[in-house]
PDB file of N, CA and C in Angstrom:
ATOM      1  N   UNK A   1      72.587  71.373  15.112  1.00  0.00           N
ATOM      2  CA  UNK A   1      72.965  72.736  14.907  1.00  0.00           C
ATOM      3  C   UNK A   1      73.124  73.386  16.277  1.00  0.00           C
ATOM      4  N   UNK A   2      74.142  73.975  16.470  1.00  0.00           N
ATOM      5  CA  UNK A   2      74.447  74.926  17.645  1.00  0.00           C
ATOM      6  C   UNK A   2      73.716  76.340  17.687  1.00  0.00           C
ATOM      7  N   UNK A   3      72.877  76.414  18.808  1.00  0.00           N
ATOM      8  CA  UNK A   3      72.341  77.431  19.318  1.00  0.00           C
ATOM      9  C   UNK A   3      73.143  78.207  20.317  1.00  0.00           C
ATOM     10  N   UNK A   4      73.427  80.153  20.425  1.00  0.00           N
ATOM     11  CA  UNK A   4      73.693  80.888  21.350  1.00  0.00           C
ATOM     12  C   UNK A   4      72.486  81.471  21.800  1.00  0.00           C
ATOM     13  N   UNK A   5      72.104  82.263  22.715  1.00  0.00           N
ATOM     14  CA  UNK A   5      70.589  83.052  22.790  1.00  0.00           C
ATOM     15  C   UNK A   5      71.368  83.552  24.174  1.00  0.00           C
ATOM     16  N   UNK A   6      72.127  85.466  24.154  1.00  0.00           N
ATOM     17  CA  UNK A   6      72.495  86.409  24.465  1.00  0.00           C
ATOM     18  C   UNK A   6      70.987  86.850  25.162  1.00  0.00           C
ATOM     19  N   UNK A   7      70.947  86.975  26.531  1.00  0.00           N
ATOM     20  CA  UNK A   7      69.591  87.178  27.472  1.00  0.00           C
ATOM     21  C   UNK A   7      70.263  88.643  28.136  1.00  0.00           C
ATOM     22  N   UNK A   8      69.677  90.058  27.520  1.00  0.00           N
ATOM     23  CA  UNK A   8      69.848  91.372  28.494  1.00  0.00           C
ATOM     24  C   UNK A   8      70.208  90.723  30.093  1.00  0.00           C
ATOM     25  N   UNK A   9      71.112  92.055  30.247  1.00  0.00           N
ATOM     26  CA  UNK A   9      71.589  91.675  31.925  1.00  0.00           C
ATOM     27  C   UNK A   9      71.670  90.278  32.295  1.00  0.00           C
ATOM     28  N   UNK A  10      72.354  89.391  31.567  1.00  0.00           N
ATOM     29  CA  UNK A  10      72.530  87.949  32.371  1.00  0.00           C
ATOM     30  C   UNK A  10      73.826  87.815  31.118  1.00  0.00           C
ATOM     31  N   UNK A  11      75.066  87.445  32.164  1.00  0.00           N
ATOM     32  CA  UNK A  11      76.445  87.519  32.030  1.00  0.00           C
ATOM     33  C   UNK A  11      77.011  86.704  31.033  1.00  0.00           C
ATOM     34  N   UNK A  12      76.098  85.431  31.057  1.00  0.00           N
ATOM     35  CA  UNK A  12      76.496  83.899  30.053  1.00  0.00           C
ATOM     36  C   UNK A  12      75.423  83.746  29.262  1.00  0.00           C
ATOM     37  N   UNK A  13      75.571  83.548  27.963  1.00  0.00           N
ATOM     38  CA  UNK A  13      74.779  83.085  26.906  1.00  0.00           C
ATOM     39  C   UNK A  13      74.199  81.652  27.348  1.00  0.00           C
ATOM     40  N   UNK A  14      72.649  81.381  26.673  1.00  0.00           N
ATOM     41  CA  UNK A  14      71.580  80.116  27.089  1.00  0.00           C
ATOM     42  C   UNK A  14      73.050  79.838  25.529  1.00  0.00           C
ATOM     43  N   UNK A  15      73.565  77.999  25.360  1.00  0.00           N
ATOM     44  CA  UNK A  15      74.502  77.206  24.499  1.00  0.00           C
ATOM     45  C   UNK A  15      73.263  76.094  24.136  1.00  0.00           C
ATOM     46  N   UNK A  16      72.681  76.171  23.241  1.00  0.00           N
ATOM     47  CA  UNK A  16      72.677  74.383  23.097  1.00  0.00           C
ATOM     48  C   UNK A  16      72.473  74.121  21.627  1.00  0.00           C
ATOM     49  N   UNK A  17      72.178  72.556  21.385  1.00  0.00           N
ATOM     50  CA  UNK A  17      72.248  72.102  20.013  1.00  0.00           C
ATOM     51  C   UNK A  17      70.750  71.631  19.956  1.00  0.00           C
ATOM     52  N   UNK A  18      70.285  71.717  18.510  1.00  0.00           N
ATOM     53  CA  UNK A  18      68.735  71.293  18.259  1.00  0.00           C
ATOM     54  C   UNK A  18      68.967  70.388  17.132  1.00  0.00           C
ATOM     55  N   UNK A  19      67.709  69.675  16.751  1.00  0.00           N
ATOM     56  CA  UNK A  19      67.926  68.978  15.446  1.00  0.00           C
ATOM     57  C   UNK A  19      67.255  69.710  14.166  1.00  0.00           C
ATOM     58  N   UNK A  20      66.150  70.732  14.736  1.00  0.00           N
ATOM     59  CA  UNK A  20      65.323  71.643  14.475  1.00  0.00           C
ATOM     60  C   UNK A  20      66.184  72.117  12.693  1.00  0.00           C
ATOM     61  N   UNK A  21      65.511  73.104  12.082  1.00  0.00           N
ATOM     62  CA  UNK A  21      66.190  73.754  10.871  1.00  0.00           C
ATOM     63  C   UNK A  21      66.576  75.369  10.992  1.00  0.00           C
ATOM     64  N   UNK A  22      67.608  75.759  10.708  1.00  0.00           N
ATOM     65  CA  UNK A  22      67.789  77.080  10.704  1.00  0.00           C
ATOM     66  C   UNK A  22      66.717  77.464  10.540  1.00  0.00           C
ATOM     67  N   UNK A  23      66.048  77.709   9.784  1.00  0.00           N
ATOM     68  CA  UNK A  23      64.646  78.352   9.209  1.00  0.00           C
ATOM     69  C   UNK A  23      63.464  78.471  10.611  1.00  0.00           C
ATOM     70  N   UNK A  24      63.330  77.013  10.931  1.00  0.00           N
ATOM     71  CA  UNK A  24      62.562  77.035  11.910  1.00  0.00           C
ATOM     72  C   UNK A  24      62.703  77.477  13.376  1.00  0.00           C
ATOM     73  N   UNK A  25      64.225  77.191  13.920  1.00  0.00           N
ATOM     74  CA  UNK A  25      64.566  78.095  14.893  1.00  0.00           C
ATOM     75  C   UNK A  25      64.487  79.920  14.630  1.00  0.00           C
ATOM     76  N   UNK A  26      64.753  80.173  13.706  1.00  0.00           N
ATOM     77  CA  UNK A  26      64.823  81.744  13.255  1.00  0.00           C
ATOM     78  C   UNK A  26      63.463  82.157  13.346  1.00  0.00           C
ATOM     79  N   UNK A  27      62.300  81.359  12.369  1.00  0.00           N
ATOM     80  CA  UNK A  27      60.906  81.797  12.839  1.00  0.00           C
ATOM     81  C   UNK A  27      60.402  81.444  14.003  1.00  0.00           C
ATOM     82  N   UNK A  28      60.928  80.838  15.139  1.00  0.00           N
ATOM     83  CA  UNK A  28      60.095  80.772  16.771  1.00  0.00           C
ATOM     84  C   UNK A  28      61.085  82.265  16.924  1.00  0.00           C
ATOM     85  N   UNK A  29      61.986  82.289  16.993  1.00  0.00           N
ATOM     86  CA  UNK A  29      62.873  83.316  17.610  1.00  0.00           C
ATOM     87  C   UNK A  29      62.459  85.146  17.169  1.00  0.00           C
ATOM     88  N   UNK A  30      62.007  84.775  15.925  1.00  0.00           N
ATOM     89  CA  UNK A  30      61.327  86.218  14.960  1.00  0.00           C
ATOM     90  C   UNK A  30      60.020  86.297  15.515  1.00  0.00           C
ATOM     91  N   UNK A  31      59.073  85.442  16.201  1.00  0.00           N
ATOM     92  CA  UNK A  31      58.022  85.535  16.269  1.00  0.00           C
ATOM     93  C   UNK A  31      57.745  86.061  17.821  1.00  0.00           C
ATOM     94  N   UNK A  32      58.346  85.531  18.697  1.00  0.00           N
ATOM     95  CA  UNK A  32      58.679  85.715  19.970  1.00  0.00           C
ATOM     96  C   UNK A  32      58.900  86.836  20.365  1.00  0.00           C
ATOM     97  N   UNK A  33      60.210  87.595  19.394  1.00  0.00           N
ATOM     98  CA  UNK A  33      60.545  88.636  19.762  1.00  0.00           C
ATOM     99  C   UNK A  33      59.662  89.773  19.481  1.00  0.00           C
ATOM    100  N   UNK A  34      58.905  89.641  17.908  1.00  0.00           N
ATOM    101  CA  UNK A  34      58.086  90.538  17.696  1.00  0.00           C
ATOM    102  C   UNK A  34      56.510  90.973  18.734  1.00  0.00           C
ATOM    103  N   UNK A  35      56.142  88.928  19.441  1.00  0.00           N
ATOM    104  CA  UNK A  35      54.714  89.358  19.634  1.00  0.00           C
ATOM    105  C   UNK A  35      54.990  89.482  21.121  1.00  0.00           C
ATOM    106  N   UNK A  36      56.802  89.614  21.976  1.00  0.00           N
ATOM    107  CA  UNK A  36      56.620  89.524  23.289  1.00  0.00           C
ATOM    108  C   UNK A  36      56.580  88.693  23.969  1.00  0.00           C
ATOM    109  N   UNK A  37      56.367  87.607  23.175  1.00  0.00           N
ATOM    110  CA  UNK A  37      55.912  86.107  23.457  1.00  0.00           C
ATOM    111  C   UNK A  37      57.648  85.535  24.101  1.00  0.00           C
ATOM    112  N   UNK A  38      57.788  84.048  24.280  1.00  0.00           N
ATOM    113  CA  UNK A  38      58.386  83.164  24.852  1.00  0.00           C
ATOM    114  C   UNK A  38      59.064  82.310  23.654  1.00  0.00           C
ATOM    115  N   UNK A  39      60.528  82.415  23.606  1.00  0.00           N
ATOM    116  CA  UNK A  39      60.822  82.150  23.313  1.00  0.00           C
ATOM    117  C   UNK A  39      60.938  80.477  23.498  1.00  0.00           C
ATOM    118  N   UNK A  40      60.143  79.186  22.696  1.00  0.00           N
ATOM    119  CA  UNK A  40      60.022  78.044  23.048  1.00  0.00           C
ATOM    120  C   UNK A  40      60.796  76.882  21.913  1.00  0.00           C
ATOM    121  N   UNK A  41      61.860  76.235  22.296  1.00  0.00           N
ATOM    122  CA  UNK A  41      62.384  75.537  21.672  1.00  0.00           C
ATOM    123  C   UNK A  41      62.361  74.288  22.806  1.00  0.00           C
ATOM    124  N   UNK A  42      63.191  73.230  21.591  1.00  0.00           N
ATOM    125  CA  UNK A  42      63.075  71.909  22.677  1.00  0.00           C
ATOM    126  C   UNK A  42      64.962  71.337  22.183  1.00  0.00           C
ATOM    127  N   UNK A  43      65.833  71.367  23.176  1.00  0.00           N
ATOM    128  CA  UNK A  43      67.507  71.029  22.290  1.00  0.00           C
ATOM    129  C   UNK A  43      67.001  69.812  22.268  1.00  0.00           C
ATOM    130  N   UNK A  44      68.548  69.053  21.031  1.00  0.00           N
ATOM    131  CA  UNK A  44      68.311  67.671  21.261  1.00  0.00           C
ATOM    132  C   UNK A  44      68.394  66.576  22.369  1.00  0.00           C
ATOM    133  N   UNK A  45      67.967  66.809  23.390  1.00  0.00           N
ATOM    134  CA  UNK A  45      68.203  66.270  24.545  1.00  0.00           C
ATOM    135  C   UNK A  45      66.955  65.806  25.101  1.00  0.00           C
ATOM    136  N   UNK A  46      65.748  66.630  24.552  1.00  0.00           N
ATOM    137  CA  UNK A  46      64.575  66.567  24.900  1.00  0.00           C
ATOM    138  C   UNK A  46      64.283  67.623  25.900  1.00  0.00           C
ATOM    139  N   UNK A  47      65.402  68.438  26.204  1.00  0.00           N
ATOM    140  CA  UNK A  47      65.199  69.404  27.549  1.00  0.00           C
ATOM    141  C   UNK A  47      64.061  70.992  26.787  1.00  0.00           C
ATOM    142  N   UNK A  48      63.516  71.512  27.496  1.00  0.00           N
ATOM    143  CA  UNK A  48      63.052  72.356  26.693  1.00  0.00           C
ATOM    144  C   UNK A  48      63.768  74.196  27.091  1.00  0.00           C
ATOM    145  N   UNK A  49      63.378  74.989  26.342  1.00  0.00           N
ATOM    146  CA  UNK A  49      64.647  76.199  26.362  1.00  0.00           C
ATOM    147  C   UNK A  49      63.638  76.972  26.534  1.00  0.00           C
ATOM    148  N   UNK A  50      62.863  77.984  27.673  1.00  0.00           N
ATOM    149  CA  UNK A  50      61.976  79.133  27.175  1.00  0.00           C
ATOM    150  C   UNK A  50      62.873  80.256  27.823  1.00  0.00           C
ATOM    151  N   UNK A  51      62.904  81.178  26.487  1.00  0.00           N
ATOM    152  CA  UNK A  51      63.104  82.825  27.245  1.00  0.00           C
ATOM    153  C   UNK A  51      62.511  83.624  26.713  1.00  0.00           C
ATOM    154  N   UNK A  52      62.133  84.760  27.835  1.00  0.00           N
ATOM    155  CA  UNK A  52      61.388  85.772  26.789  1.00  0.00           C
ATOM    156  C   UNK A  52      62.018  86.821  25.615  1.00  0.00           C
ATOM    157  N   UNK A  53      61.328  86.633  24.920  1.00  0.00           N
ATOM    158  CA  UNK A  53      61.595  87.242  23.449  1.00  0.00           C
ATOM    159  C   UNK A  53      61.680  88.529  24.200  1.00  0.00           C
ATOM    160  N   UNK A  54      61.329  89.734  24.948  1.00  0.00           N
ATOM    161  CA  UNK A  54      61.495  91.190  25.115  1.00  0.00           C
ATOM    162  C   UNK A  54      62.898  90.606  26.163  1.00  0.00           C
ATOM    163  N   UNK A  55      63.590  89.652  26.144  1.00  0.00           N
ATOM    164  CA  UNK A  55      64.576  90.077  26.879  1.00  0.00           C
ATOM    165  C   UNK A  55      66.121  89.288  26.359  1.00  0.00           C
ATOM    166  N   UNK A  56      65.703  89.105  24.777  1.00  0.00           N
ATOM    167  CA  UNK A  56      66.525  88.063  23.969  1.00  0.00           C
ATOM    168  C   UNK A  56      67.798  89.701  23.488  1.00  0.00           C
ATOM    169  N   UNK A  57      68.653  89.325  23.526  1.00  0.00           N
ATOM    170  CA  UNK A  57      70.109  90.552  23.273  1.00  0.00           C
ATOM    171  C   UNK A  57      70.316  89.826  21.979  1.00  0.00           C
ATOM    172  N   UNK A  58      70.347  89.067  21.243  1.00  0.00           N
ATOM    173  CA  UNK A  58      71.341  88.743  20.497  1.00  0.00           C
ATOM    174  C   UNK A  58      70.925  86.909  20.193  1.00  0.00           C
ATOM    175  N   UNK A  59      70.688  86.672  18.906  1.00  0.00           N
ATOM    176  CA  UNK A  59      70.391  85.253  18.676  1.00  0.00           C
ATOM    177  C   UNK A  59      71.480  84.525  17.554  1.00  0.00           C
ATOM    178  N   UNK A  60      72.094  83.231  17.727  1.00  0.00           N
ATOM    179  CA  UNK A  60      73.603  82.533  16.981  1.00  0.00           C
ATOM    180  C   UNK A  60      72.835  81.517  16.323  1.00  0.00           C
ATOM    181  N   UNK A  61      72.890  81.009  15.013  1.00  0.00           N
ATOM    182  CA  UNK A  61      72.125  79.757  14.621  1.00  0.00           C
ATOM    183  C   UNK A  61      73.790  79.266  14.183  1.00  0.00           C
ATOM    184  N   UNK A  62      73.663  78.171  14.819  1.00  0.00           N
ATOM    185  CA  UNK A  62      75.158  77.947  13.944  1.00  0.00           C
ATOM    186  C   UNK A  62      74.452  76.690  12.495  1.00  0.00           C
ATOM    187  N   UNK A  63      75.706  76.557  11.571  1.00  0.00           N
ATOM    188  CA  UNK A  63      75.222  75.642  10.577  1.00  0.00           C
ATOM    189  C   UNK A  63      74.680  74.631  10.686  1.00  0.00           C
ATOM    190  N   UNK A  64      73.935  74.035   9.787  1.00  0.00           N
ATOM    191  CA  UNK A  64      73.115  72.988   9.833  1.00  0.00           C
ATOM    192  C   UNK A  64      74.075  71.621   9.266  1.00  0.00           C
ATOM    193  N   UNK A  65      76.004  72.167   8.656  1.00  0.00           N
ATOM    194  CA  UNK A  65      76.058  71.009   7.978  1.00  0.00           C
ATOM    195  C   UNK A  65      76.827  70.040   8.919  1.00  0.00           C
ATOM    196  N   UNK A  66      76.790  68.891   9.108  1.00  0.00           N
ATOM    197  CA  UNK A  66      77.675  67.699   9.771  1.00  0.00           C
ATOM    198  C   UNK A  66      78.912  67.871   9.307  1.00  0.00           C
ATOM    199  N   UNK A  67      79.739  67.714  10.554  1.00  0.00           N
ATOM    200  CA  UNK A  67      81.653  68.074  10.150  1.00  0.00           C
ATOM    201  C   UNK A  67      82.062  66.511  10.392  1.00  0.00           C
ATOM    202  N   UNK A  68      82.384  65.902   9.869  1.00  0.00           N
ATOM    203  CA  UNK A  68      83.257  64.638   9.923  1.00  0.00           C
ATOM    204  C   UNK A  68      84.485  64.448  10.865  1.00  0.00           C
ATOM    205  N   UNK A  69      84.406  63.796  11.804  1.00  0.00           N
ATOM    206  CA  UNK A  69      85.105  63.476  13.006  1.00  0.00           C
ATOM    207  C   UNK A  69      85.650  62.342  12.674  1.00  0.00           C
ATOM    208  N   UNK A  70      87.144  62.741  13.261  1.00  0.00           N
ATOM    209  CA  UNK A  70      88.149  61.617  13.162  1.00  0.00           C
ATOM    210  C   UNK A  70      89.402  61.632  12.611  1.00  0.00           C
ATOM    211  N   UNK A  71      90.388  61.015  12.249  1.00  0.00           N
ATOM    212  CA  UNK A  71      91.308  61.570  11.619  1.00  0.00           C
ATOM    213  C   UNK A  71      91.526  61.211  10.069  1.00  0.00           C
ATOM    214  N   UNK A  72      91.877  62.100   9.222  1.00  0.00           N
ATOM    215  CA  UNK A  72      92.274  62.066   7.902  1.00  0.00           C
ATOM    216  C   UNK A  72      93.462  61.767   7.114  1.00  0.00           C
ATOM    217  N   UNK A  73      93.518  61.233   6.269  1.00  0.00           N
ATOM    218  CA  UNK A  73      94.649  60.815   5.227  1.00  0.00           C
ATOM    219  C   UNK A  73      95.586  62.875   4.656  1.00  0.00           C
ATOM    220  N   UNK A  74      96.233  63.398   5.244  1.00  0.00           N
ATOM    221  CA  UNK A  74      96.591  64.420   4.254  1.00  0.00           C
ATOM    222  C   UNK A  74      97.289  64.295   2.741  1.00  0.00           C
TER     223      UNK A  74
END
């Protein structure tokens, strides 16, 4: 699933992909923002993502479903 995370005063959106669940990215991201806390995820890369929740503008969960790559019969 494709992640955006819009950071006040900083020009380019944090981009990455997780294997994580909508649900569960939305509750680190709801929780963060409410307690002030750090926003802590890990993409699928193993790299880890922290920002602070008092300075998150704007959060993107993109879908969770797999798009099929390659070419098709029309």
């Amino acid at each position: 699933m494709d992640i955006e995370l819009g950071i006040q005063n900083v020009t380019r959106p944090v981009n990455f992909s997780s294997d994580e669940s909508a649900e569960k990215i939305g509750s680190i991201i709801a929780e963060a923002v409410s307690n002030g806390s750090l926003i802590d995820v890990t993409d699928n890369k193993g790299r880890r993502i922290l920002v602070p929740g008092n300075a998150l503008g704007y959060a993107t969960i993109g879908s969770e479903t797999r798009h099929a790559v390659g070419f098709g019969a029309l």
